[in-house]
Each structure stands twice: as structure tokens, then as C-alpha cells.
Protein backbone atom coordinates (compact mmCIF):
# COMPACT_ATOMS: atom_id res chain seq x y z
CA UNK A 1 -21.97 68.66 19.78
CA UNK A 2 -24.39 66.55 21.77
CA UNK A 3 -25.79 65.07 18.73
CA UNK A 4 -21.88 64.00 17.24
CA UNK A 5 -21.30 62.78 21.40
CA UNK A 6 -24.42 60.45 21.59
CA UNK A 7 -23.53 59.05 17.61
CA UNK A 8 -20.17 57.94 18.80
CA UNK A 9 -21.53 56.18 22.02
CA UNK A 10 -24.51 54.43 19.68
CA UNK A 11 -21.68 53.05 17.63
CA UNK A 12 -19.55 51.90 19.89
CA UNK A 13 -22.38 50.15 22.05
CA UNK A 14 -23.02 48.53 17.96
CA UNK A 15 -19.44 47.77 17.30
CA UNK A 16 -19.24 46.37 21.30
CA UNK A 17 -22.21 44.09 20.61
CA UNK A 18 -21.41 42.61 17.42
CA UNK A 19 -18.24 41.86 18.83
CA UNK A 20 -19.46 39.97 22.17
CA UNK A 21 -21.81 37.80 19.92
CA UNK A 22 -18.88 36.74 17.35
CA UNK A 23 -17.48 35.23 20.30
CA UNK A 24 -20.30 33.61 21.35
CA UNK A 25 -21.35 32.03 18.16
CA UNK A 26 -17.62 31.65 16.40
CA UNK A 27 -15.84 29.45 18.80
CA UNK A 28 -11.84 29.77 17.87
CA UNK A 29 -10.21 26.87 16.75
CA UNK A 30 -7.54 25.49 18.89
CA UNK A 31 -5.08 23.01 17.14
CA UNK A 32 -2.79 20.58 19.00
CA UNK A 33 0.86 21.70 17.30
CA UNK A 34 1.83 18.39 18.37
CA UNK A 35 -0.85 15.77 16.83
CA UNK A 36 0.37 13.01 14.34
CA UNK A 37 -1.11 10.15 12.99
CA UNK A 38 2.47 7.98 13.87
CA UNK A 39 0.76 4.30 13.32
CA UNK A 40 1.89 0.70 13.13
CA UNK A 41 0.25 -1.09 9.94
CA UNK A 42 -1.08 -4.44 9.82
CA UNK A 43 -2.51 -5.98 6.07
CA UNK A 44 -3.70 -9.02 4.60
CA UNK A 45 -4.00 -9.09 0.43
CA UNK A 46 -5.02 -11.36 -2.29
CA UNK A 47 -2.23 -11.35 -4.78
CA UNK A 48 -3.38 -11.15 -8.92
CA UNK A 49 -0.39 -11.98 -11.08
CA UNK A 50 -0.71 -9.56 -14.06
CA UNK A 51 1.28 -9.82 -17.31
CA UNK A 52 1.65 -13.79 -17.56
CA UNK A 53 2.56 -15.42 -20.74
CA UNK A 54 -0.80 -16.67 -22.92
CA UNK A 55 -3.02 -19.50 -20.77
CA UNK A 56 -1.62 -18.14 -17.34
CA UNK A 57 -3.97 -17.85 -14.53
CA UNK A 58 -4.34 -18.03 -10.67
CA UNK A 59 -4.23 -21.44 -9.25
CA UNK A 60 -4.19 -22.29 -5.41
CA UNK A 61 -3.07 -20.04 -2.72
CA UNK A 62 -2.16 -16.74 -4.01
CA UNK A 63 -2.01 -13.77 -0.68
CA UNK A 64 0.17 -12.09 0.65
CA UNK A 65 1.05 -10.37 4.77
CA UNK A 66 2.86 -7.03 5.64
CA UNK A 67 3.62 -5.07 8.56
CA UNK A 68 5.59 -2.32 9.82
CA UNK A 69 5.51 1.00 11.20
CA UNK A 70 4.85 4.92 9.10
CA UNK A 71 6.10 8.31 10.80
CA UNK A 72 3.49 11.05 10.29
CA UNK A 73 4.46 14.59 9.27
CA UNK A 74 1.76 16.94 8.74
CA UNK A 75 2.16 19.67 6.32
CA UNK A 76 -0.69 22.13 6.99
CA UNK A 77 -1.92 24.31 10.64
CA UNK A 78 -5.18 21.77 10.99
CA UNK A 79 -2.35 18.45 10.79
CA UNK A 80 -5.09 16.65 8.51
CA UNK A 81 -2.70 16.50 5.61
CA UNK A 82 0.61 15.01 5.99
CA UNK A 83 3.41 13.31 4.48
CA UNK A 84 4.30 9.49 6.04
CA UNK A 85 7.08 7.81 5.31
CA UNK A 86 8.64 4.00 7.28
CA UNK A 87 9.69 0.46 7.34
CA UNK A 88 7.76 -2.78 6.95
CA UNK A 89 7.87 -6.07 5.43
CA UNK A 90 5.92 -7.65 3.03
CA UNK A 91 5.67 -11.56 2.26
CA UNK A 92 3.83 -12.78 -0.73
CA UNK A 93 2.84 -15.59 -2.37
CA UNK A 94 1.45 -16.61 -6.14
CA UNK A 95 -0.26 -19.78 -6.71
CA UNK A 96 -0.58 -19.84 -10.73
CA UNK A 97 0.08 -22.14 -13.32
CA UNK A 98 3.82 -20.67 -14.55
CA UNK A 99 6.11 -22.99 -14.03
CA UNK A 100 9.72 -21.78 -13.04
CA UNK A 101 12.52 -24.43 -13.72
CA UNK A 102 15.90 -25.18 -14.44
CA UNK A 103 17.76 -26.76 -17.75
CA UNK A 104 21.04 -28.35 -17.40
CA UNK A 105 22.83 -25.71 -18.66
CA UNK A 106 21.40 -23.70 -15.29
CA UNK A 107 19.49 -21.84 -17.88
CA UNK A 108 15.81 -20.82 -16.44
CA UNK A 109 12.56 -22.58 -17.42
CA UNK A 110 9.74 -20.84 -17.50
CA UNK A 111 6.42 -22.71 -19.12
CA UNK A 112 2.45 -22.29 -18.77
CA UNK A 113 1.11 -25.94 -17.47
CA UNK A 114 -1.77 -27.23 -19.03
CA UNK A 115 -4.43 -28.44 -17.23
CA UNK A 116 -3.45 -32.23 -17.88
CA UNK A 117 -0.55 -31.53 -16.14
CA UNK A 118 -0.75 -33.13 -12.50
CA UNK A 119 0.47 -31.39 -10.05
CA UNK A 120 -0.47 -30.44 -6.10
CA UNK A 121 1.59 -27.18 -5.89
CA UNK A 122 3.25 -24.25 -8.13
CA UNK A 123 3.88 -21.32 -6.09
CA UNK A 124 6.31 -18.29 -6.15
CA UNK A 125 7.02 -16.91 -2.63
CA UNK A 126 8.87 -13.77 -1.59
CA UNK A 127 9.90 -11.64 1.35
CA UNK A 128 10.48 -7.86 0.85
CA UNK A 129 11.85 -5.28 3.18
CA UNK A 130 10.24 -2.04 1.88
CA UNK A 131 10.10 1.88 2.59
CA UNK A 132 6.57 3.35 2.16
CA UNK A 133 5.97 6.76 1.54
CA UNK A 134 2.55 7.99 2.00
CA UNK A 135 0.61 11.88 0.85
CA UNK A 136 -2.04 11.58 3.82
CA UNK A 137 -5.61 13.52 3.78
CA UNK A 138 -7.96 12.74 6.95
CA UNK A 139 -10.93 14.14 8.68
CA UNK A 140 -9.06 13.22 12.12
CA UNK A 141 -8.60 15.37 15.13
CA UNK A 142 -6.73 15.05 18.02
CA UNK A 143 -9.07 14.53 19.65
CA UNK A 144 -11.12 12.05 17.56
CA UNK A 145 -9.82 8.12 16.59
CA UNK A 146 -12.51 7.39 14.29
CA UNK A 147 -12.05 9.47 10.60
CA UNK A 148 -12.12 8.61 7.09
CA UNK A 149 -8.31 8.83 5.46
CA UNK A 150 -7.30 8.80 2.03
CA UNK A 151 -3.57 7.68 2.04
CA UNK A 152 -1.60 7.38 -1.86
CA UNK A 153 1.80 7.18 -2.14
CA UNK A 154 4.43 4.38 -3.33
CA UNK A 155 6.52 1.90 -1.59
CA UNK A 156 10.37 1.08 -2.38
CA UNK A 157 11.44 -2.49 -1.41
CA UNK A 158 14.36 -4.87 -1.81
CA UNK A 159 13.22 -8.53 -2.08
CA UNK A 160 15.64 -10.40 0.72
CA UNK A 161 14.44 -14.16 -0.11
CA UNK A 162 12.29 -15.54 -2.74
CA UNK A 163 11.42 -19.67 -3.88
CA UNK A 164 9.96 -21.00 -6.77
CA UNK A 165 8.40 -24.31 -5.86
CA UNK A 166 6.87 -27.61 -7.97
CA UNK A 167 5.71 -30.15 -6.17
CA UNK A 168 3.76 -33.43 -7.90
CA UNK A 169 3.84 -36.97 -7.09
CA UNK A 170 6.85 -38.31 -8.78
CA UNK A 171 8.94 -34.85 -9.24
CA UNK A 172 9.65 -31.98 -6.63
CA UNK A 173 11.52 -28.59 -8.07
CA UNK A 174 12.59 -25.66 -6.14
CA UNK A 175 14.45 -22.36 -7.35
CA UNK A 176 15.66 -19.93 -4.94
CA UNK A 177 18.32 -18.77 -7.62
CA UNK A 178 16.61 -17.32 -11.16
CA UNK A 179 19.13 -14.73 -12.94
CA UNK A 180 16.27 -13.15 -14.55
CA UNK A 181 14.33 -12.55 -11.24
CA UNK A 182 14.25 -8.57 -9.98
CA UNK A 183 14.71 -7.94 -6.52
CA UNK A 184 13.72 -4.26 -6.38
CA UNK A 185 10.29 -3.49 -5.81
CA UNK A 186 8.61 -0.71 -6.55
CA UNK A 187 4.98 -0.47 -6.37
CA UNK A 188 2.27 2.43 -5.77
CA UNK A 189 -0.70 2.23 -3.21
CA UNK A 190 -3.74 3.57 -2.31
CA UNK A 191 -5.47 3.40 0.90
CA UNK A 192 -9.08 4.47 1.87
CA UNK A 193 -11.23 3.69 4.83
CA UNK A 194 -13.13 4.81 7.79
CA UNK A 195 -11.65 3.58 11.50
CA UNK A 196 -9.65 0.69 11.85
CA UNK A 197 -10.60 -1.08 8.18
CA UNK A 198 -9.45 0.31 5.14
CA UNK A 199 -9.65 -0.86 1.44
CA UNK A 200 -5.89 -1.12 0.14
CA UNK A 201 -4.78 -1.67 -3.12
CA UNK A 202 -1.05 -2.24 -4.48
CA UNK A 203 -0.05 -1.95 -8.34
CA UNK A 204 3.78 -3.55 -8.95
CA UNK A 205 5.36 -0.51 -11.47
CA UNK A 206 8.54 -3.03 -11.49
CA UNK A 207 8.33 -6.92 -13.50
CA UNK A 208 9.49 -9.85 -11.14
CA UNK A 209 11.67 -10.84 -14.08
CA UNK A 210 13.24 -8.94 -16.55
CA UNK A 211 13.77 -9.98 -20.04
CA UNK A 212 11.86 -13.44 -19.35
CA UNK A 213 11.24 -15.37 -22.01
CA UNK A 214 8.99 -18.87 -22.18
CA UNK A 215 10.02 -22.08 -23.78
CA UNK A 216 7.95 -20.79 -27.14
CA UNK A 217 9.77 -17.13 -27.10
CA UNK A 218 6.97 -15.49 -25.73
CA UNK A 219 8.06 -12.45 -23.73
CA UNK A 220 6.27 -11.50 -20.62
CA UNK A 221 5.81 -9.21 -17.61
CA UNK A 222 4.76 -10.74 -14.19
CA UNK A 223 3.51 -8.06 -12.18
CA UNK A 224 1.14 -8.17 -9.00
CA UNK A 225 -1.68 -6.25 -8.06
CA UNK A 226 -2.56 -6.68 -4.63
CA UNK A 227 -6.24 -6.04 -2.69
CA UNK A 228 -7.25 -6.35 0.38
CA UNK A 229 -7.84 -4.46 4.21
CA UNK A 230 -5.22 -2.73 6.01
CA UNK A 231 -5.69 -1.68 9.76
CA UNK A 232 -3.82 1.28 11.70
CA UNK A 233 -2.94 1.10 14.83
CA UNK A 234 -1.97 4.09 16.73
């Protein structure tokens, strides 16, 4: 009996130690229910026109500015993986060499300038209201501001104002109203960083003009891919 009595108190002093050094070395993790990444966005871009008809290229000022603000909703007990979704604006500008016209009949123009052509400016601007929608992954805390993020996700946008505009020294053209131009947006992003600067990148999945056609026949698809640094600001 005295043998089974001191066996049971060895054991428990064993079981009693082990546990008092867990809890020494295996601090628990405490999560903030309450953390979010809610941010205001600030970016600057240089705008690539993609899909132009044969000879187009950039030429001049071609950028673009956005802003706005993303509501964070984390999806897991850590709060480093979340769904974001808000409201910004976006205004961009191409400087290439497609020029956007109008016939008499009010039907559109749309013609590659060669490089004998003298001109001082060919741009197409536009301002878009836009919805982003982020999938978040981040090594933040709550307690810690400086993390690396991936954010992907898409953005929905309606284009509010937009101007084609010609300008050389004996002839000025500007087109604010082209039937073939598309003002929904719809574009994916990608995000990626460390702080307050972050690589972004935007791919247009919709054509700024649908069923456009150049003087020659030649069908095209202007789309944009924008680069550049975005910065969060909580």
C-alpha cells in the first residue's frame, strides 16, 4: 500500500511540474477581438495603355491619382486575414499617340499619329468613382504598425467624367462625348509592401471602348495597366 501511496504522489509532483513549466515557457496568446486594419489609401501610378491599334505607344504624361477609404473585416481568431471592402476615386490620364476625333456625321475618329504629325498634346483623361474589394493577409498585430501585407482583390467603378484632348498649333479638339467609350470599370489589383510603401499594380478586365474601330478597320482594345506605390494610413 505504501509503495501504490508514494507512486501516486511521484506522479503528481511530475504531472504538477510539467505543468508549472508549460506556463512558463508557452506564454498564451491574447488577441484583441476588436483589431482592424480600417485605413485611408493614398496612390500615385504610371498608366500603360494596353491593346492599342498597330504603331500605338505612350507619349507625354501618362499617370494617374486615387484615394479613398477600405473597411477591414477579419475573417480568422489572429485578425491577420480579412476581407476589405470601400469607396475612393481614381483620376487618370493617357498621353499616347491615338487620336480620338469627331467626323461630321458625329461619328468617332479614332487614328494612330505618325510621328510627322505635329502636335504638343494628345491625352485621354478620366475620373472614376470606384468600390474596392480587397482578400487581406498581414503579419500585423495590434499592437505592431509596421508588417508586410499582401492585399488582391478587384475594384468596381463608374467613370463620372472623361475628355479626349488634341491640341497643336493651328487645330485644338476636345471630346467629352464618344458613344463607343465604356464607363464601367472593372479592374483587379494587387498590393504588396512592408510599412507605409507598397508596390501596387492594376490590370483593366473592361476595354475603354467597345467595338472601336480605326479609320483602316482595325479593331482594338484600350486597356490600362497601372504601377506604382500605394500608402495606408490608419
Amino acid at each position: 500500500m505504501t509503495i501504490f501511496k508514494n507512486l501516486f504522489l511521484t506522479c503528481s509532483f511530475l504531472l504538477l511540474s510539467a505543468q508549472m513549466i508549460a506556463q512558463d515557457t508557452i506564454s498564451p496568446v491574447d488577441y484583441d477581438n476588436t483589431y482592424r486594419e480600417d485605413q485611408f489609401y493614398v496612390g500615385v501610378t504610371y498608366n500603360l495603355p494596353l491593346g492599342l491599334p498597330e504603331g500605338g505607344e505612350v507619349r507625354g504624361l501618362s499617370g494617374g491619382f486615387q484615394f479613398g477609404f477600405l473597411r477591414d473585416m477579419p475573417i480568422n481568431q489572429r485578425r491577420n486575414i480579412a476581407i476589405a471592402i470601400g469607396g475612393g476615386l481614381s483620376i487618370d490620364q493617357f498621353g499616347q499617340n491615338l487620336f480620338i476625333g469627331e467626323n461630321n456625321d458625329e461619328t468617332t475618329i479614332f487614328r494612330i499619329l505618325d510621328s510627322d504629325v505635329n502636335y504638343s498634346r494628345n491625352r485621354f483623361t478620366m475620373a472614376v468613382v470606384e468600390a474596392p474589394i480587397e482578400f487581406r493577409w498581414r503579419t500585423s498585430t495590434a499592437s505592431s504598425y509596421k508588417f508586410w501585407r499582401i492585399y488582391t482583390g478587384f475594384r468596381v467603378g463608374y467613370t463620372y467624367w472623361y475628355k479626349a484632348t488634341f491640341k497643336q498649333p493651328s487645330n485644338n479638339v476636345s471630346q467629352s462625348d464618344i458613344p463607343e467609350f465604356n464607363p464601367l470599370r472593372l479592374s483587379a489589383t494587387l498590393s504588396l509592401g512592408y510599412n507605409t510603401f507598397n508596390f501596387f499594380a492594376s490590370y483593366s478586365l473592361s476595354p475603354l471602348f467597345s467595338d472601336a474601330t480605326t479609320e483602316n478597320g482595325e479593331n482594338f482594345d484600350f486597356r490600362a495597366l497601372k504601377v506604382g506605390l500605394m500608402f495606408y494610413i490608419l
